[in-house]
N, C-alpha and C. Protein backbone atom coordinates (compact mmCIF):
# COMPACT_ATOMS: atom_id res chain seq x y z
N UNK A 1 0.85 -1.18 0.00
CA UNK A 1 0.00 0.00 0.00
C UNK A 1 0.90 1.25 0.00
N UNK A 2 0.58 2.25 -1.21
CA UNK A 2 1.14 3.25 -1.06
C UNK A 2 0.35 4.60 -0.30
N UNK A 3 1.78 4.95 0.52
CA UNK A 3 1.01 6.22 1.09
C UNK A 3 1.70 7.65 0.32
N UNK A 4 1.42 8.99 0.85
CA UNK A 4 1.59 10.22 0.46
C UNK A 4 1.78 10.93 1.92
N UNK A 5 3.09 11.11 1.90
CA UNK A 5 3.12 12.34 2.83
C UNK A 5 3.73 13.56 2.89
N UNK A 6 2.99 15.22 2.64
CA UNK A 6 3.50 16.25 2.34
C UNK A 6 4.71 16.76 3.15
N UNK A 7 6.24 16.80 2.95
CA UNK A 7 6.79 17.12 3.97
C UNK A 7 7.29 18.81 4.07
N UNK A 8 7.29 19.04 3.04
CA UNK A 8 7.18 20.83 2.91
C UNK A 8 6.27 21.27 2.38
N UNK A 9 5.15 21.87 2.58
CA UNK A 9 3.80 22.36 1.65
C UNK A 9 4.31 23.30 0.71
N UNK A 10 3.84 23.31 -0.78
CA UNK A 10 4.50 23.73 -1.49
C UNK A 10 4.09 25.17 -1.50
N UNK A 11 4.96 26.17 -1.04
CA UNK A 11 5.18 27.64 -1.58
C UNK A 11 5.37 28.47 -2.52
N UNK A 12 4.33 28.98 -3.08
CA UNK A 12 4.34 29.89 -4.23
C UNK A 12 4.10 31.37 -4.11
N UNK A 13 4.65 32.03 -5.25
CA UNK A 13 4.19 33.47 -5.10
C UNK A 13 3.61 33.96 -6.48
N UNK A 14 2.71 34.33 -6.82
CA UNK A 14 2.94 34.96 -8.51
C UNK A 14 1.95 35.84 -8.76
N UNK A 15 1.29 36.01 -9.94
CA UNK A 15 0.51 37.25 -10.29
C UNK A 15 -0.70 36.66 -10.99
N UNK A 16 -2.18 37.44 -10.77
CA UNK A 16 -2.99 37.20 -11.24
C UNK A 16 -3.53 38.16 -12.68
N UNK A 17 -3.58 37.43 -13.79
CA UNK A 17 -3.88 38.68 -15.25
C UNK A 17 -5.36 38.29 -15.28
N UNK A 18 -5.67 39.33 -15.31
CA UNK A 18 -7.07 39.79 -15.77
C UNK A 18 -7.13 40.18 -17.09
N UNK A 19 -7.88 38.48 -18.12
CA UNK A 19 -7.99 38.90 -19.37
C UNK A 19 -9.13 39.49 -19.74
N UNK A 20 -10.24 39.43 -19.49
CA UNK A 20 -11.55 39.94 -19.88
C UNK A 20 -12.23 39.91 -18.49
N UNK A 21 -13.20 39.96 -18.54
CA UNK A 21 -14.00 40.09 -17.72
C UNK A 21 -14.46 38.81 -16.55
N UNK A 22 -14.65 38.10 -17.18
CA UNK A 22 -14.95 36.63 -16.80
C UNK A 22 -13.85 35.60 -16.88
N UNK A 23 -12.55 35.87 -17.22
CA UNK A 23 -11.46 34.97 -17.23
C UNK A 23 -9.95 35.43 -16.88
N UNK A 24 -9.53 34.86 -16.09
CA UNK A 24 -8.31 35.91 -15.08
C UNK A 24 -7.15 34.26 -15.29
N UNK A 25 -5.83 34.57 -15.36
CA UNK A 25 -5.12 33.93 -15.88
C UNK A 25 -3.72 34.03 -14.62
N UNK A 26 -3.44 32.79 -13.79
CA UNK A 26 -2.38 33.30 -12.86
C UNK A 26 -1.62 32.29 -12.68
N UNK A 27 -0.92 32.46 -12.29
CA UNK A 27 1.15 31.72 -12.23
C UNK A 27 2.21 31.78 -11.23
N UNK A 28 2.75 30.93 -10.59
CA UNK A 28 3.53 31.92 -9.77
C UNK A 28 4.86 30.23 -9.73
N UNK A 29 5.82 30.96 -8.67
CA UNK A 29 6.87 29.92 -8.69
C UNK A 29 7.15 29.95 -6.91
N UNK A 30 7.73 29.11 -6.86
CA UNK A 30 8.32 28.92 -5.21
C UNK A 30 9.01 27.34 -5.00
N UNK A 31 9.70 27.29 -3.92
CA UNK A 31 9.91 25.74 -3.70
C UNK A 31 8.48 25.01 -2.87
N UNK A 32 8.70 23.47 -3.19
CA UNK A 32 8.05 22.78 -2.51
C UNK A 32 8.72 21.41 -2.93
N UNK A 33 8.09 20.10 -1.56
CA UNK A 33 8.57 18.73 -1.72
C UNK A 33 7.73 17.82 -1.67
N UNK A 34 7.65 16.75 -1.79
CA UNK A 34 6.57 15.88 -1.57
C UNK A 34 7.40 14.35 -1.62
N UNK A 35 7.07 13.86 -0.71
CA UNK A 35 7.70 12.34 0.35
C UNK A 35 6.34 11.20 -0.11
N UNK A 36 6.98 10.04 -0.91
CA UNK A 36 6.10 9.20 -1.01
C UNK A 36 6.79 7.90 -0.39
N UNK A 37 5.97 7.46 0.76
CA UNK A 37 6.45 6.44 1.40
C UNK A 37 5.54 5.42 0.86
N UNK A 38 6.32 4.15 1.22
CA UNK A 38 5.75 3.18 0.99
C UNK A 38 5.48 2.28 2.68
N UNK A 39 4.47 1.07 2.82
CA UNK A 39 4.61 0.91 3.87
C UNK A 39 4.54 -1.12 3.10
N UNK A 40 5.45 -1.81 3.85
CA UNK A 40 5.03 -2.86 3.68
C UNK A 40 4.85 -3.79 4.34
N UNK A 41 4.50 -4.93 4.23
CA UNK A 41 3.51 -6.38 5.16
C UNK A 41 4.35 -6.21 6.74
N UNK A 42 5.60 -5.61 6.69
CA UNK A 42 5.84 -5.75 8.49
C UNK A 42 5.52 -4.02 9.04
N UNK A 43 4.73 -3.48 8.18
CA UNK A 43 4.51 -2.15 8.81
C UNK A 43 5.83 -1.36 8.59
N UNK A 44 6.75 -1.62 8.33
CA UNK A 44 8.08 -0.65 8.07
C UNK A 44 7.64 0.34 6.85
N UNK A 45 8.65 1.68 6.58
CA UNK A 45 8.11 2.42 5.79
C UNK A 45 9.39 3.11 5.10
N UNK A 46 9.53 3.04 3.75
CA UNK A 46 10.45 3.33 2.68
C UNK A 46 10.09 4.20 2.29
N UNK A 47 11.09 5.34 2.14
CA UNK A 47 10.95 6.56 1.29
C UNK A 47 11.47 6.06 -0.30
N UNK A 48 10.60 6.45 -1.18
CA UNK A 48 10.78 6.32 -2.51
C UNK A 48 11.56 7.84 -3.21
N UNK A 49 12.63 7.63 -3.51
CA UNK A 49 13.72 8.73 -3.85
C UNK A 49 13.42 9.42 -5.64
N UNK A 50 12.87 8.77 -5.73
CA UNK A 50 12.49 8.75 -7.46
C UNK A 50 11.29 9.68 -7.71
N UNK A 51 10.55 9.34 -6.71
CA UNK A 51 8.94 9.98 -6.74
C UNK A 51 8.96 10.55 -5.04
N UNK A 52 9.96 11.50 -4.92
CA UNK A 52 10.28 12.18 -3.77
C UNK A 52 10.87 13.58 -4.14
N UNK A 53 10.50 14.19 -5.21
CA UNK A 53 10.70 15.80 -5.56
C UNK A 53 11.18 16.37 -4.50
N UNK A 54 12.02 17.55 -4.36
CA UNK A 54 12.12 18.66 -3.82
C UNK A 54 12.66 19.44 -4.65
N UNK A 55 11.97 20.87 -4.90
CA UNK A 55 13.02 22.02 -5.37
C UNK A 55 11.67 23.18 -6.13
N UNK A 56 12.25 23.39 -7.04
CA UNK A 56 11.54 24.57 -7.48
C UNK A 56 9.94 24.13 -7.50
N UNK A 57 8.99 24.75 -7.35
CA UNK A 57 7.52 24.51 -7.63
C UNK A 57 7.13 25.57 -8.32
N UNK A 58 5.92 25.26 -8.93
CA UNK A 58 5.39 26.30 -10.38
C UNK A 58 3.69 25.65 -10.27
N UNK A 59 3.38 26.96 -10.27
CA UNK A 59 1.91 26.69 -10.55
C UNK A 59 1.24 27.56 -11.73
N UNK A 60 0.15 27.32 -12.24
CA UNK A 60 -0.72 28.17 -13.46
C UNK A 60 -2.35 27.50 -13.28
N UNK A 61 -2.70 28.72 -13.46
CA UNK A 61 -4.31 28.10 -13.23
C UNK A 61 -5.40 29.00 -14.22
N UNK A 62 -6.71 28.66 -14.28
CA UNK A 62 -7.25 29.44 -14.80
C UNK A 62 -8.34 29.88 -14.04
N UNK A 63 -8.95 31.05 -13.88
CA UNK A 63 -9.85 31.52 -12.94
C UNK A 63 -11.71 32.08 -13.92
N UNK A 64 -12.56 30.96 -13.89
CA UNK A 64 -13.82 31.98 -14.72
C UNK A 64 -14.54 32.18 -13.57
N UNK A 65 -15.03 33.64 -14.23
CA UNK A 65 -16.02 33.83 -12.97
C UNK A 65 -17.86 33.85 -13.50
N UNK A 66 -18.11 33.63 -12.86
CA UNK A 66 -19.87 33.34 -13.75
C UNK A 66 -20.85 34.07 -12.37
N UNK A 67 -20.88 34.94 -12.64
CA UNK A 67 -21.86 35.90 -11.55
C UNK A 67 -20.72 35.82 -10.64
N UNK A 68 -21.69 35.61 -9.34
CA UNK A 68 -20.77 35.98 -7.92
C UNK A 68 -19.83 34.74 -7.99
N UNK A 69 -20.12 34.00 -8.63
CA UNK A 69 -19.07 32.41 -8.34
C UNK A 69 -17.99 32.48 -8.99
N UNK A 70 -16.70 31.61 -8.39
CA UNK A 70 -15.82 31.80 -9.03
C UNK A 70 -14.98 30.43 -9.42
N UNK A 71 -14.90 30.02 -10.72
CA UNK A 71 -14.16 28.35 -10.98
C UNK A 71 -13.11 28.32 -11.04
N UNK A 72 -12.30 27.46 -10.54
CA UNK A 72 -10.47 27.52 -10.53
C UNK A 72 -10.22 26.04 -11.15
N UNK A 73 -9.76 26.18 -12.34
CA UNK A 73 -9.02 24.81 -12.46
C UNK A 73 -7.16 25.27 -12.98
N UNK A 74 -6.33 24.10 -12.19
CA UNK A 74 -4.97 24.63 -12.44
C UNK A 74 -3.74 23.40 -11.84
N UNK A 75 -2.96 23.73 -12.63
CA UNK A 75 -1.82 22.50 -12.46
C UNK A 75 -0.56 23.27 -11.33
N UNK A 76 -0.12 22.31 -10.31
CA UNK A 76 1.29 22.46 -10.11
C UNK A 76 2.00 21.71 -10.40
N UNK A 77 3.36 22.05 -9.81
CA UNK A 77 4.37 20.68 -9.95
C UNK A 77 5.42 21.32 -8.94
N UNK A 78 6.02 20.09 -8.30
CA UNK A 78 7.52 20.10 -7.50
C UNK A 78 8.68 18.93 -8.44
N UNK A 79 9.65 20.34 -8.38
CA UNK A 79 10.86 19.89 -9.03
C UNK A 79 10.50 19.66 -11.06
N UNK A 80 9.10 19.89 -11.36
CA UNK A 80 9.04 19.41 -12.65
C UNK A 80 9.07 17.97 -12.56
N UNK A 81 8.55 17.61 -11.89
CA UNK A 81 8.64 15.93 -11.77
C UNK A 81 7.29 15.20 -11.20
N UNK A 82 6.13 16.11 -10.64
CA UNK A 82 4.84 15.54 -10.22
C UNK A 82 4.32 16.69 -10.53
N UNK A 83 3.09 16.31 -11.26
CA UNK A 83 2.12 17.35 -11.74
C UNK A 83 0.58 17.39 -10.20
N UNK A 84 0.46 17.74 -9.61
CA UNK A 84 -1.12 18.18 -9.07
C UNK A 84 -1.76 18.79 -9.93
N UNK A 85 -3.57 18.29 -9.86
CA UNK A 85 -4.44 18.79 -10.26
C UNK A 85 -5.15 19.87 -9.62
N UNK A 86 -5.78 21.13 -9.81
CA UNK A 86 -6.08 21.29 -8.89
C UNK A 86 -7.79 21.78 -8.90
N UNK A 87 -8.70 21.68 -8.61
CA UNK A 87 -9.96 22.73 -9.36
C UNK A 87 -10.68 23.12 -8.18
N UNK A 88 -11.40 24.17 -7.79
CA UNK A 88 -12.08 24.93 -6.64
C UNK A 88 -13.48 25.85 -7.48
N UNK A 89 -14.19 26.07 -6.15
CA UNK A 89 -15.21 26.97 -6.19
C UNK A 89 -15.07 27.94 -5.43
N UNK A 90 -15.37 29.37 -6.36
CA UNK A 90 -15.36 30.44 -4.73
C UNK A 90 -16.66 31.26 -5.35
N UNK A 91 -16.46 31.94 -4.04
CA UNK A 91 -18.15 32.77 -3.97
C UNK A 91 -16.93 34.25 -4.01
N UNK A 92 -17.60 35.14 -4.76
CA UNK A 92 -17.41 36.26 -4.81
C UNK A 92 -18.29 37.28 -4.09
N UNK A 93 -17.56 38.48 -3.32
CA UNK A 93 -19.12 39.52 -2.27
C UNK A 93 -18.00 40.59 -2.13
């Protein structure tokens, strides 16, 4: 059984573009890491070095807004080596 455990939450900074009205376009960079252990039949637990990123992180997303609501879908990655998905709802006021 594989597990996931975040050991630095990944840190970003970047800028949000406002292309039109209803669609805002944003990016940013920072470090982050991510630790994938493994656990096996005697309960012991292996760090996997391969699929264990650390270093630069990069994110881009896209933001529509449809009335007060607001849709986020957007990718990161640590090291360029694991992509996250990411998608949200927000309320705008």
């Amino acid at each position: 059984m594989a597990k996931f455990q975040s050991a630095i939450p990944p840190i970003t900074t970047g800028l949000v573009f406002r292309t039109c009205d209803w669609l805002s376009l944003s990016a940013g960079v920072g470090y982050g890491s991510r630790t994938l252990l493994w656990e096996d039949s005697s309960l012991n637990w292996a760090r996997v070095s391969d699929r264990s990123p650390r270093g630069i992180a990069a994110d881009i997303a896209l933001h529509f807004r449809i009335r007060s609501f607001r849709l986020y879908a957007g990718v990161s990655t640590a090291a360029f080596r694991i992509c996250d998905y990411e998608f949200g709802l927000g309320f705008c006021f």
